[in-house]
C-alpha atoms as a PDB file:
ATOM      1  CA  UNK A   1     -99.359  78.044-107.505  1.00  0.00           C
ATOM      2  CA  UNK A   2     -96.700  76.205-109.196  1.00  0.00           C
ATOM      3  CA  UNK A   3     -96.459  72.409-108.783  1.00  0.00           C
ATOM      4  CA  UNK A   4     -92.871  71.983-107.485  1.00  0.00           C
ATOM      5  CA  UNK A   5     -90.051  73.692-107.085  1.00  0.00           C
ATOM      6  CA  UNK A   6     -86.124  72.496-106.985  1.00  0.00           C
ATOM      7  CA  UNK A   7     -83.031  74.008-105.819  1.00  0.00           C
ATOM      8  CA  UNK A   8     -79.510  73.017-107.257  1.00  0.00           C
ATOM      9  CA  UNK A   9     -76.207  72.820-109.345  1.00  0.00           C
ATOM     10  CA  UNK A  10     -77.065  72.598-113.193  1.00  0.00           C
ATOM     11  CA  UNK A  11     -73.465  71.292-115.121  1.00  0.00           C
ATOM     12  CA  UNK A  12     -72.663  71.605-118.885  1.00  0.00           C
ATOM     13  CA  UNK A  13     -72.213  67.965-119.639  1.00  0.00           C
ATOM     14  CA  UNK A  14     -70.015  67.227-122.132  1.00  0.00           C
ATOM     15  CA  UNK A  15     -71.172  63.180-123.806  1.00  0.00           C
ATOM     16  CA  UNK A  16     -68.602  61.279-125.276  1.00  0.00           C
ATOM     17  CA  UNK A  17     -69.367  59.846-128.985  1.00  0.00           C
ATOM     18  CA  UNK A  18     -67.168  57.490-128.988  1.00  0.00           C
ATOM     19  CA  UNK A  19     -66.204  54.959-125.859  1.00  0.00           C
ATOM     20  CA  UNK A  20     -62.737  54.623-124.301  1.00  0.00           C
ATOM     21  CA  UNK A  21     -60.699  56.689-121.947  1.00  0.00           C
ATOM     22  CA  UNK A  22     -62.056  60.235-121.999  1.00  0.00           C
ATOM     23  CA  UNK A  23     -58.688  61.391-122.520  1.00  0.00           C
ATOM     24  CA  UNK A  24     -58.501  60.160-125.979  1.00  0.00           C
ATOM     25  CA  UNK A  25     -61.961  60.970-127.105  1.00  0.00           C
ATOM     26  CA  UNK A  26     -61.886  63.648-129.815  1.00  0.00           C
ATOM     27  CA  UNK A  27     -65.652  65.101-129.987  1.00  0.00           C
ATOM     28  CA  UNK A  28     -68.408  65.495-127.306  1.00  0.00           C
ATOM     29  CA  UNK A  29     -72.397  66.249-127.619  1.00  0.00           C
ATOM     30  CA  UNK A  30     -73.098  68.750-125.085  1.00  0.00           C
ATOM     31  CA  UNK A  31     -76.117  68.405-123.037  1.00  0.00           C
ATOM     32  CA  UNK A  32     -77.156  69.225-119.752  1.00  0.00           C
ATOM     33  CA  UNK A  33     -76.222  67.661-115.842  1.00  0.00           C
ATOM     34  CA  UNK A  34     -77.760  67.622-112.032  1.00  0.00           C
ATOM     35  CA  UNK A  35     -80.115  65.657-110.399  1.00  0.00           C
ATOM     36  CA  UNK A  36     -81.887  68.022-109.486  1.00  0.00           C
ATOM     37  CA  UNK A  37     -82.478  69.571-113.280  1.00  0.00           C
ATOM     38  CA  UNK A  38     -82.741  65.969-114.631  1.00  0.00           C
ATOM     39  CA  UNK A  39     -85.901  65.878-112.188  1.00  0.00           C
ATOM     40  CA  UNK A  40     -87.038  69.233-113.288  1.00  0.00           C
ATOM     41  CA  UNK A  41     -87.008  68.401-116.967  1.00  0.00           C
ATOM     42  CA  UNK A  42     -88.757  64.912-116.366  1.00  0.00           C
ATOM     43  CA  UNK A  43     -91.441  66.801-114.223  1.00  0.00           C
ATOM     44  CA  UNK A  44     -91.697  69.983-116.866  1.00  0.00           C
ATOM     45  CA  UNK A  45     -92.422  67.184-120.146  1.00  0.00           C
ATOM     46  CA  UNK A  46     -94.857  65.623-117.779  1.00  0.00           C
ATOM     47  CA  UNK A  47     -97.018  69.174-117.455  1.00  0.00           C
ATOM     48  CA  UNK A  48     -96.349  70.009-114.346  1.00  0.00           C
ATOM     49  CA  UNK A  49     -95.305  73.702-113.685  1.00  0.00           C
ATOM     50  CA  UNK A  50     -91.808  73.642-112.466  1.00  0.00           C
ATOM     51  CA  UNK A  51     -89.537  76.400-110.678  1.00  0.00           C
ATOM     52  CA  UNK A  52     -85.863  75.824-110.329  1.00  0.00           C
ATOM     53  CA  UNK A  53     -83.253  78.108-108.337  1.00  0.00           C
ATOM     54  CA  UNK A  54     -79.758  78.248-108.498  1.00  0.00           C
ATOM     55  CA  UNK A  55     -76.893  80.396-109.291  1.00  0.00           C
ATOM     56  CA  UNK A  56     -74.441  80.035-112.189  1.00  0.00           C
ATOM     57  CA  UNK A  57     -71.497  82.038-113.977  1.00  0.00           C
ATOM     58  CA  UNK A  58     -71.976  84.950-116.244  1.00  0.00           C
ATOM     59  CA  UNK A  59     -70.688  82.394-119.072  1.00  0.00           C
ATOM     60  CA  UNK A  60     -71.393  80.800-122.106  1.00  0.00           C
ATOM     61  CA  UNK A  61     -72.189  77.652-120.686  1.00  0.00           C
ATOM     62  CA  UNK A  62     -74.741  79.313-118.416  1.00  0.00           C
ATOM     63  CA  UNK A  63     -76.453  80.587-121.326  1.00  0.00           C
ATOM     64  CA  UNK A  64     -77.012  77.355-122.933  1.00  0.00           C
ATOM     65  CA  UNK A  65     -78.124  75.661-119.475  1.00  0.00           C
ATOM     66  CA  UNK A  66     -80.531  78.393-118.915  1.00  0.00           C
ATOM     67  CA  UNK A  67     -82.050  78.211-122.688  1.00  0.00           C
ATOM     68  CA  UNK A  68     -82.427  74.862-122.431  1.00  0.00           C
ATOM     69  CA  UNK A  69     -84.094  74.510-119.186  1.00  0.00           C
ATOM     70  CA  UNK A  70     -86.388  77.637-120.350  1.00  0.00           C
ATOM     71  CA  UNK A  71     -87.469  75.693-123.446  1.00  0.00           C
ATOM     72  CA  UNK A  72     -88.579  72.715-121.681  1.00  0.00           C
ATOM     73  CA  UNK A  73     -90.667  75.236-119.791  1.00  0.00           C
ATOM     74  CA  UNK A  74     -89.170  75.466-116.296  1.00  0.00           C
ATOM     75  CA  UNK A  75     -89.428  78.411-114.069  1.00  0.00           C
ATOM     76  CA  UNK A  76     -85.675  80.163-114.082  1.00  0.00           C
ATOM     77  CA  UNK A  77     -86.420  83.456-113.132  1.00  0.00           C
ATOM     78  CA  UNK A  78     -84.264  82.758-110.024  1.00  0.00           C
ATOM     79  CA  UNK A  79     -81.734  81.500-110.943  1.00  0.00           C
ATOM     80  CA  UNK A  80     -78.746  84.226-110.971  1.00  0.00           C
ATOM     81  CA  UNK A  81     -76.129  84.692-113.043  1.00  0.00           C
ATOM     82  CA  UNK A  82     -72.706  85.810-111.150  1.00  0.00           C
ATOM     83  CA  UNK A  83     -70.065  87.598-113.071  1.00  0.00           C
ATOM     84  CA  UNK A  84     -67.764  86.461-110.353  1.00  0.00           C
ATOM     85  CA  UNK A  85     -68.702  82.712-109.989  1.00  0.00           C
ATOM     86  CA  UNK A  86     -68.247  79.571-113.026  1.00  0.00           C
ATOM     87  CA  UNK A  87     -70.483  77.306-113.923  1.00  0.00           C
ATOM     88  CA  UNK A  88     -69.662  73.912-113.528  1.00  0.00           C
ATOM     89  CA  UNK A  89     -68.777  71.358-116.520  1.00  0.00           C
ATOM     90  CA  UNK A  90     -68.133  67.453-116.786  1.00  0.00           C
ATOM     91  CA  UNK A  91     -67.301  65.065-118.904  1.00  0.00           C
ATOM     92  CA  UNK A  92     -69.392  61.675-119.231  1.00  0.00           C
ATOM     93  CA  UNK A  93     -67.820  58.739-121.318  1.00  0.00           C
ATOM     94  CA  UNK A  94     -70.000  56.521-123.856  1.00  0.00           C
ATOM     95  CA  UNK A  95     -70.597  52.824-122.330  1.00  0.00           C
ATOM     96  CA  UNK A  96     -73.125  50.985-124.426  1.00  0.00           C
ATOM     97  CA  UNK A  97     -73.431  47.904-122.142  1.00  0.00           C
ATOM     98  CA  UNK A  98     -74.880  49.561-119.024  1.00  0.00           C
ATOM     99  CA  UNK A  99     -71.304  49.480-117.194  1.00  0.00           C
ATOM    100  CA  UNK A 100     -70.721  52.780-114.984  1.00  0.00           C
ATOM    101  CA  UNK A 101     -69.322  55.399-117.582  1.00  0.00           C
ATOM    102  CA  UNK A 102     -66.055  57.006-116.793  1.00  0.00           C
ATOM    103  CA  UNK A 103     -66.741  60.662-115.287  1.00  0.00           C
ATOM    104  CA  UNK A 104     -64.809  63.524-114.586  1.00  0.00           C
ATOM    105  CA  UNK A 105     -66.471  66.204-113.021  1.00  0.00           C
ATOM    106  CA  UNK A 106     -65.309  70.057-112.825  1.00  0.00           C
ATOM    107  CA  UNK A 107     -67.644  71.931-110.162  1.00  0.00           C
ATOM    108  CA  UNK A 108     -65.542  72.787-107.457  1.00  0.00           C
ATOM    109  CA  UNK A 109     -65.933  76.487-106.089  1.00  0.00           C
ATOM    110  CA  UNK A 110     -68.623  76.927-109.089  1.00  0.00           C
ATOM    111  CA  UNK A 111     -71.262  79.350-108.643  1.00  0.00           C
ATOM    112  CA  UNK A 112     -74.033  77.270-107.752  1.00  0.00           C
ATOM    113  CA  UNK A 113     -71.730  76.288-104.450  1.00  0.00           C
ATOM    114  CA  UNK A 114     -72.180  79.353-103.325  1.00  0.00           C
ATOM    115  CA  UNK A 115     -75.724  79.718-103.246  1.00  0.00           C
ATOM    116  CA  UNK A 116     -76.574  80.209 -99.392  1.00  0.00           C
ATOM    117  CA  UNK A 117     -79.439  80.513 -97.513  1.00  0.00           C
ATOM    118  CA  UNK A 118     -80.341  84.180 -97.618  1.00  0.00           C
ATOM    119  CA  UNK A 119     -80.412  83.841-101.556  1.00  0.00           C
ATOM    120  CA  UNK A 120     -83.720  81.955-101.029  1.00  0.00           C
ATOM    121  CA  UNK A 121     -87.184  84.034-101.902  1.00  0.00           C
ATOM    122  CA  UNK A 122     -89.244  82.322 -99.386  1.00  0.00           C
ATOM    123  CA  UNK A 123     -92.562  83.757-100.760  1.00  0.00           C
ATOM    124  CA  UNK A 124     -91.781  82.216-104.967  1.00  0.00           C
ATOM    125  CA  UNK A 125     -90.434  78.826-102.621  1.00  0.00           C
ATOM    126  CA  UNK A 126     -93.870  78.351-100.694  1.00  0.00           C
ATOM    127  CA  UNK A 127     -95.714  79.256-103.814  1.00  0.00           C
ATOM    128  CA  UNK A 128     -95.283  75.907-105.004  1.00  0.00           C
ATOM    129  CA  UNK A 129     -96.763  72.347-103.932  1.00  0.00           C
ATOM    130  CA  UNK A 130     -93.837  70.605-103.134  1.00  0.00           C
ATOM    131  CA  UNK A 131     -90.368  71.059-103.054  1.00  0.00           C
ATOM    132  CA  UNK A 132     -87.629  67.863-104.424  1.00  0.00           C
ATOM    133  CA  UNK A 133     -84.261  67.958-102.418  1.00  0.00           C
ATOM    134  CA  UNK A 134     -81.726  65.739-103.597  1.00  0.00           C
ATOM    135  CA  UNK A 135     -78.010  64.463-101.777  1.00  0.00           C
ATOM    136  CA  UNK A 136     -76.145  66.178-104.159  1.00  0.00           C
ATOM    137  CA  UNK A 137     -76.514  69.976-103.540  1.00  0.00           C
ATOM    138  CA  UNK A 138     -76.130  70.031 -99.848  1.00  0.00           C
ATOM    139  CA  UNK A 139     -72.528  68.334-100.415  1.00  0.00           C
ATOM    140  CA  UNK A 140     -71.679  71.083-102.544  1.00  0.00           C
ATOM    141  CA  UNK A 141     -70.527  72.958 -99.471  1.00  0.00           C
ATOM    142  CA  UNK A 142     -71.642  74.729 -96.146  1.00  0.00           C
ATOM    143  CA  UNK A 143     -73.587  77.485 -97.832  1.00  0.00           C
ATOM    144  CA  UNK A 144     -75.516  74.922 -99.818  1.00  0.00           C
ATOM    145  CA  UNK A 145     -76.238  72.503 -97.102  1.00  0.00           C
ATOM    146  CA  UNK A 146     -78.186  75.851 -95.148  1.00  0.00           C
ATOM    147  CA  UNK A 147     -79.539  76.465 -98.104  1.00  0.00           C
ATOM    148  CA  UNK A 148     -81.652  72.947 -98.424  1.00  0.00           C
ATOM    149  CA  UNK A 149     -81.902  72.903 -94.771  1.00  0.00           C
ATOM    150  CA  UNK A 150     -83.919  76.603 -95.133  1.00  0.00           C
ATOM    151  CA  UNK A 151     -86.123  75.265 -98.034  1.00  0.00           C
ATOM    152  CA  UNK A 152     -86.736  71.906 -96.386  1.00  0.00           C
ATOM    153  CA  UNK A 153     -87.816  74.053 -93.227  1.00  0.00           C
ATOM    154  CA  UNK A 154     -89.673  76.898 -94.954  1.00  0.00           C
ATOM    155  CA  UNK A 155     -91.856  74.021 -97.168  1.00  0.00           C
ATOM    156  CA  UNK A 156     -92.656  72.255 -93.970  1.00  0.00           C
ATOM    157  CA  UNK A 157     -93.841  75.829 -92.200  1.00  0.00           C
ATOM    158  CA  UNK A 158     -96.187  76.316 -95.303  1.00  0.00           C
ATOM    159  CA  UNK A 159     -97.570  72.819 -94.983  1.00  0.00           C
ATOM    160  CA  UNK A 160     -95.953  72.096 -98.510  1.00  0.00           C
ATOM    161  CA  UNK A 161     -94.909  68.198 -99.306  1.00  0.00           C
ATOM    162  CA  UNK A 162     -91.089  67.247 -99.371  1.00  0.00           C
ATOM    163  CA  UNK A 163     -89.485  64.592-101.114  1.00  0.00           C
ATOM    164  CA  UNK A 164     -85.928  63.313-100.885  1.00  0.00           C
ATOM    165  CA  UNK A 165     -83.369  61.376-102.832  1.00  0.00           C
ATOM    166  CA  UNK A 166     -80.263  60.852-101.250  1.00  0.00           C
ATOM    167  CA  UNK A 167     -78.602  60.638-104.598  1.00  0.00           C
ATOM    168  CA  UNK A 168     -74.865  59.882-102.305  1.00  0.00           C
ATOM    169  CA  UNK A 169     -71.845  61.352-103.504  1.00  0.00           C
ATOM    170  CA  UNK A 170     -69.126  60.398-100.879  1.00  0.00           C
ATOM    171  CA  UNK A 171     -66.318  62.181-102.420  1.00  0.00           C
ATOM    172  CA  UNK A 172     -68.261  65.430-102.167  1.00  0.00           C
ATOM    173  CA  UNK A 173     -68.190  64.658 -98.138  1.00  0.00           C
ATOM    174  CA  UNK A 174     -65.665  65.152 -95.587  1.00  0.00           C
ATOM    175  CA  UNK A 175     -66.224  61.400 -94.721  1.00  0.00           C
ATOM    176  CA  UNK A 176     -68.889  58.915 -94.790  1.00  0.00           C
ATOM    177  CA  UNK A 177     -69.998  59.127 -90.870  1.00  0.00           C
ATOM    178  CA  UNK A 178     -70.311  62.761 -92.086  1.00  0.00           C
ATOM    179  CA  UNK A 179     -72.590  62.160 -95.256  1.00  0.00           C
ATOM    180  CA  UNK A 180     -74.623  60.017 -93.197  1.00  0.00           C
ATOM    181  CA  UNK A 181     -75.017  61.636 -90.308  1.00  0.00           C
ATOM    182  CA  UNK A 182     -76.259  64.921 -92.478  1.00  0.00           C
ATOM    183  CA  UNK A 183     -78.253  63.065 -94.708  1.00  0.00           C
ATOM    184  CA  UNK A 184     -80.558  61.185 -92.274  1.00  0.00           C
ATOM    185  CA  UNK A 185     -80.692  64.728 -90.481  1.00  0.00           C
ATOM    186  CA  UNK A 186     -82.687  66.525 -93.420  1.00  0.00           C
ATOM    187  CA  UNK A 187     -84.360  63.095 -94.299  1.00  0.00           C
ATOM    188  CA  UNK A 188     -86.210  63.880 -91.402  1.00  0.00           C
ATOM    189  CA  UNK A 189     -87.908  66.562 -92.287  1.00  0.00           C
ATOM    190  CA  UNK A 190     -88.766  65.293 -95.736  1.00  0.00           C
ATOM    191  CA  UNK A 191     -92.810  62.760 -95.786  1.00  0.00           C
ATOM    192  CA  UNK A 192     -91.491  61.027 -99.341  1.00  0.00           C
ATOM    193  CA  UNK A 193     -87.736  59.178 -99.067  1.00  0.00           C
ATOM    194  CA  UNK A 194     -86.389  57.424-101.925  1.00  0.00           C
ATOM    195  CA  UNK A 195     -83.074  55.789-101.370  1.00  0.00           C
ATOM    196  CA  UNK A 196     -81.622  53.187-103.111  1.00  0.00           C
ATOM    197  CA  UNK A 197     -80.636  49.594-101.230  1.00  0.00           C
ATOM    198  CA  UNK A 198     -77.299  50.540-101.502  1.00  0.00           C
ATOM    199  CA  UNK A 199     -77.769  53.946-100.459  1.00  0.00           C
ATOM    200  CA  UNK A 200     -80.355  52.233 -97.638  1.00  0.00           C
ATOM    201  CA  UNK A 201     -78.135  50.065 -96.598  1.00  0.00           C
ATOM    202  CA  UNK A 202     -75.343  53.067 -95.858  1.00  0.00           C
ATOM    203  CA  UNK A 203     -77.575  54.987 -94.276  1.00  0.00           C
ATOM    204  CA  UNK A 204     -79.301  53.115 -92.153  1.00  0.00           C
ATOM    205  CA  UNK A 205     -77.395  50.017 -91.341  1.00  0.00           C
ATOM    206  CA  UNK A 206     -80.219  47.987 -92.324  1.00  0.00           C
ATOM    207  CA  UNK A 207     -80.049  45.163 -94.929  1.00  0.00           C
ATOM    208  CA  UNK A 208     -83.589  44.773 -96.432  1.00  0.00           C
ATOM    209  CA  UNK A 209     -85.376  46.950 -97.635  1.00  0.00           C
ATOM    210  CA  UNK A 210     -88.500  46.262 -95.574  1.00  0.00           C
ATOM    211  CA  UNK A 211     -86.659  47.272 -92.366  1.00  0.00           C
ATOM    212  CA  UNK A 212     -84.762  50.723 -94.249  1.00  0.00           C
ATOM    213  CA  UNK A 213     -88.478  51.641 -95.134  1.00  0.00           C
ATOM    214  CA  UNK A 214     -89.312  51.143 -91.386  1.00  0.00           C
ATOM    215  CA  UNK A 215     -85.786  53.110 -89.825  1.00  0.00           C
ATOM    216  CA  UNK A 216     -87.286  56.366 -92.065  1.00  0.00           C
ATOM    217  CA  UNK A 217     -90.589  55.648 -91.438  1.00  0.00           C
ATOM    218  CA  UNK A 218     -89.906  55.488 -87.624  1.00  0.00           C
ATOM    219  CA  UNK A 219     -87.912  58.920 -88.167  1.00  0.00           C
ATOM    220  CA  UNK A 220     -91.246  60.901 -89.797  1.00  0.00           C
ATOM    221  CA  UNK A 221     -91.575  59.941 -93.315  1.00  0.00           C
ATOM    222  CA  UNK A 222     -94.839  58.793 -94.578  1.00  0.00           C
ATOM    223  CA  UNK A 223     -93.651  57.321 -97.408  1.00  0.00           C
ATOM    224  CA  UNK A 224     -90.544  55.514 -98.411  1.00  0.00           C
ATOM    225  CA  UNK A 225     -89.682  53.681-101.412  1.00  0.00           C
ATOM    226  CA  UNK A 226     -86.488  51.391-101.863  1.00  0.00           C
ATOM    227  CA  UNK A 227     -85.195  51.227-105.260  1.00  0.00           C
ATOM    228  CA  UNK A 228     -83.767  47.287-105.803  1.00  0.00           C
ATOM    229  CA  UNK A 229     -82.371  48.302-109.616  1.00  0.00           C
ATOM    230  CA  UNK A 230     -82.989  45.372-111.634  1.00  0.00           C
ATOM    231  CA  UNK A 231     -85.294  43.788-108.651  1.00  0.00           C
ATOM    232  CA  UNK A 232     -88.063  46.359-109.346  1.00  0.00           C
ATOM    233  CA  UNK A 233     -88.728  48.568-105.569  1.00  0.00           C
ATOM    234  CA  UNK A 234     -90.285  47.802-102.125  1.00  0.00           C
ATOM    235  CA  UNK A 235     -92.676  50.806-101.155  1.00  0.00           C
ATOM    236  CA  UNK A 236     -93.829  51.326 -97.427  1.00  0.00           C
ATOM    237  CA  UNK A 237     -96.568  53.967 -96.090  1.00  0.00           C
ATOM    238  CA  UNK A 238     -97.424  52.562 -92.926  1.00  0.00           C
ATOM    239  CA  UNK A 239    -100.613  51.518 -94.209  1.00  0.00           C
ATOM    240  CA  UNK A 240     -99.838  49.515 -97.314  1.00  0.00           C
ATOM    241  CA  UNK A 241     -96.318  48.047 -98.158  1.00  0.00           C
ATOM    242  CA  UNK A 242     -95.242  45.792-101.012  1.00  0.00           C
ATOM    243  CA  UNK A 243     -92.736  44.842-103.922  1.00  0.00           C
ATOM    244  CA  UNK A 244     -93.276  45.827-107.387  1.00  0.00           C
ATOM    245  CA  UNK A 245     -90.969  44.148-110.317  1.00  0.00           C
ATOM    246  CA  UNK A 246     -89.166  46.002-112.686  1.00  0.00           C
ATOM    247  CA  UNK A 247     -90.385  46.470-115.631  1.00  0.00           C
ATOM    248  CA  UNK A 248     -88.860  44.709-118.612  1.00  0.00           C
ATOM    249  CA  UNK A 249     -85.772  46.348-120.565  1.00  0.00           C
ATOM    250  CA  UNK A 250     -84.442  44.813-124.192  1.00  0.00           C
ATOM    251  CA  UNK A 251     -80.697  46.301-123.360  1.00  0.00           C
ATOM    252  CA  UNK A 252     -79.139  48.203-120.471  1.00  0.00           C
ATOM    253  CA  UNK A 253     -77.311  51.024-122.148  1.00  0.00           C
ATOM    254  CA  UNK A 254     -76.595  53.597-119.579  1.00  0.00           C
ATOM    255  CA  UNK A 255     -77.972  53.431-116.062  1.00  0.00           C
ATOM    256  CA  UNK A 256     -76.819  56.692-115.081  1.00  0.00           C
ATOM    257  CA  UNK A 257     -80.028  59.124-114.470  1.00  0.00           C
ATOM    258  CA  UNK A 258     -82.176  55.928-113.493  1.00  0.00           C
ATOM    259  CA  UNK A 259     -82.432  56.975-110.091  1.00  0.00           C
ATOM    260  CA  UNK A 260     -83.639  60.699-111.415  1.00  0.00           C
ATOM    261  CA  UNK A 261     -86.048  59.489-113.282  1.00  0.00           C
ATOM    262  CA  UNK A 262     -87.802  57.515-110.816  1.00  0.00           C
ATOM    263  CA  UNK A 263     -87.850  60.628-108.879  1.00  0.00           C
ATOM    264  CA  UNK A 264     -89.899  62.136-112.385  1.00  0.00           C
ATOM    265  CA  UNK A 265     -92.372  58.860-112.232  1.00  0.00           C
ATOM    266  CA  UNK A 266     -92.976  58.962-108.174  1.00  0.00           C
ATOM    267  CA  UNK A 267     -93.495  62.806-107.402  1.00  0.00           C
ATOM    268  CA  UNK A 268     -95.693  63.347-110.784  1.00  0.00           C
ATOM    269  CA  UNK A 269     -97.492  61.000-109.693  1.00  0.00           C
ATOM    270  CA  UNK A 270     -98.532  61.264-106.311  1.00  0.00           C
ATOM    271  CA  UNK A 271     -99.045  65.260-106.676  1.00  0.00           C
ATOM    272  CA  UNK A 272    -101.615  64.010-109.292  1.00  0.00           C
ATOM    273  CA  UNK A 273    -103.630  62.193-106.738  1.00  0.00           C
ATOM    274  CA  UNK A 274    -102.525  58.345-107.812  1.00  0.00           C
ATOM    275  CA  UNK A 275    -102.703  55.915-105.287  1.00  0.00           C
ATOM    276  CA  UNK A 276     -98.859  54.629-103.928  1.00  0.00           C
ATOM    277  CA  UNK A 277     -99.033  51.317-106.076  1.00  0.00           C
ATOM    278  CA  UNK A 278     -99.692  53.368-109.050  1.00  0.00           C
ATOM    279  CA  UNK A 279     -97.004  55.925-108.484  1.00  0.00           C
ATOM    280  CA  UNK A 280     -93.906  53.146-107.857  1.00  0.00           C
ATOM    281  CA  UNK A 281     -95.722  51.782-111.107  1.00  0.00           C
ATOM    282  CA  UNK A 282     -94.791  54.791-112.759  1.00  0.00           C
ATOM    283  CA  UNK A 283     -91.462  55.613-111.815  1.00  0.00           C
ATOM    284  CA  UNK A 284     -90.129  51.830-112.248  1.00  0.00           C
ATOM    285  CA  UNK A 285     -91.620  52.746-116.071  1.00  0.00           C
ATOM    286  CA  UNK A 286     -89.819  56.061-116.487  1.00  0.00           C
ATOM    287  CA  UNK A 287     -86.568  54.579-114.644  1.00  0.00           C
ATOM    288  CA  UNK A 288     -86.808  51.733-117.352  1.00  0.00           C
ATOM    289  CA  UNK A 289     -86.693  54.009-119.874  1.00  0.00           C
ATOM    290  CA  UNK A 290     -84.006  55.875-118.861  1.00  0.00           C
ATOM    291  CA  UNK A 291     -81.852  53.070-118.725  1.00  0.00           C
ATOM    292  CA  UNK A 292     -81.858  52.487-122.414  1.00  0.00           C
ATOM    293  CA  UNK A 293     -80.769  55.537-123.746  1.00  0.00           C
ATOM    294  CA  UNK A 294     -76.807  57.644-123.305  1.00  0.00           C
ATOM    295  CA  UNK A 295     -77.142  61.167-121.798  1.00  0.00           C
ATOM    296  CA  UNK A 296     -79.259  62.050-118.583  1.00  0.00           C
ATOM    297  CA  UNK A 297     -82.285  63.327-119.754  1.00  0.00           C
ATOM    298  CA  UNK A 298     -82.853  62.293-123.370  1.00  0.00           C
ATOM    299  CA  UNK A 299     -85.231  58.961-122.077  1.00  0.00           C
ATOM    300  CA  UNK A 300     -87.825  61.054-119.944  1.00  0.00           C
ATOM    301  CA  UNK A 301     -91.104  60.673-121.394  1.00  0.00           C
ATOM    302  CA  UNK A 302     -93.808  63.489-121.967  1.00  0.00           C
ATOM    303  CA  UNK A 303     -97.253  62.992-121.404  1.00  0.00           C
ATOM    304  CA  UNK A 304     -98.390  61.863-124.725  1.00  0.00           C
ATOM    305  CA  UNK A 305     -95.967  59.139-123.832  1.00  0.00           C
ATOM    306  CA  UNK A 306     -97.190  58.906-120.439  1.00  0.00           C
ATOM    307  CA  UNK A 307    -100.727  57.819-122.187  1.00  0.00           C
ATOM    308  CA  UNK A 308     -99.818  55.786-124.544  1.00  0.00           C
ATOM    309  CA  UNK A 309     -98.197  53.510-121.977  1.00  0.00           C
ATOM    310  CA  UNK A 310    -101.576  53.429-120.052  1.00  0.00           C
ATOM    311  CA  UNK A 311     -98.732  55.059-116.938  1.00  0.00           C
END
């Protein structure tokens, strides 16, 4: 049985090497894009046995995001490749002073947004631990949203764990009453919820994070954590419940990813049996590192880095 399993849109990303408007920057590293993939990668370097499916173009771009992924040792044998579809692209710009980078993305009608339900193998799904959902892919469009909803339901049939990040997106959504309303829906049927206070706040209406905990909580998670950014994160099981700092960072370079990687630090955690203290321990660690580096995946750790931290 594999350890989790992730469905989502995988981008060509396209880094800036030099800052400024994108539309003046002459050369780009290429690397890879999606929160859902960023998680897969942190989880794969970790030694956990991941499975991602998605659907991209019959492209050059697909080819790299599929060797790549394959090489960190993730699961891709369902993802398909669609002569008819594109994969997506974007461009990221360089910010060195952990400022939001300018962005431009290029996904819509890509291949992945047309990845519905009845593409789903439910028997490879189940045969996995857990399944991560994030906010992004059910924006992507209608067949994407039934898509998530069908894992989220098929992992809960199989008595399977669930964890969720809304990750928002608002200009992915018809409007905000929209996002939320469809957001707190699958959160429902998810035990681990991991929003930000921001994101919290949105959702739920609620100002503190003790009482966002508590509106999820009340709804069927068992666990939420509430990621304060710089404040550290306020975890809530309906047993224990606490703060946790941050953990110390020498220079904010590019906070974009953070929120991925505490995903990486939480999940790998708890499927390895470590108590919730522990866990938030861990992804405020990974999330710290991730903040100090450019590009979305280039600060998550491996295990030999894992141990050397004593994390």
């Amino acid at each position: 049985m594999a350890d989790v399993v992730l469905l989502g849109e995988a981008m060509l990303l396209l880094l800036a090497r030099e800052p400024g408007p994108l539309a003046q920057v002459r050369s780009f590293d290429k690397g890879t894009a999606g929160a859902e993939t960023n998680v897969a990668v942190g989880l794969a370097r970790l030694g956990l046995t991941v499975r991602w499916a998605s659907r991209l173009g019959a492209d050059s771009m697909a080819r790299y995001l599929l060797d790549t992924f394959e090489a960190e040792g993730i699961d891709c044998s369902h993802v398909e490749c669609d002569p008819a579809g594109r994969t997506g692209f974007m461009f990221k710009g360089r910010v060195d002073d952990g400022s939001d980078p300018p962005i431009e993305y290029h996904r819509a009608g890509s291949a992945a947004s047309r990845l519905g339900p009845d593409a789903l193998d439910a028997s490879w799904l189940t045969a996995a631990r857990h399944l991560h959902v994030t906010g992004v892919f059910p924006a992507l469009s209608a067949a994407t949203l039934a898509a998530t909803r069908r894992a989220i339901a098929l992992m809960r049939k199989a008595g399977r764990s669930v964890s969720f990040d809304p990750n928002l997106r608002p200009g992915l959504w018809p409007s905000v009453d929209a996002m939320r309303d469809t957001l707190n829906d699958l959160a429902t049927g998810c035990q681990w919820v991991l929003p930000g206070l921001a994101e919290g706040q949105l959702l739920t209406g609620c100002d503190a994070p003790e009482d966002i905990a508590a509106y999820y909580l009340a709804r069927g998670a068992r666990l939420v954590v509430v990621k304060l950014g710089a404040q550290g994160a306020w975890y809530d099981d309906g047993r224990q419940r606490g703060h946790l700092p941050a953990m110390p960072v020498a220079r904010v370079v590019d906070t974009v990813g953070a929120g991925d990687a505490f995903a990486v630090g939480l999940v790998s955690a708890l499927l390895q049996g470590m108590s919730v203290p522990d866990a938030v321990r861990r992804a405020l660690w990974i999330g710290a590192r991730a903040v100090q580096v450019r590009g979305d995946t280039e600060g998550l750790p491996t295990r030999a880095d894992l141990a050397a931290a004593g994390v």
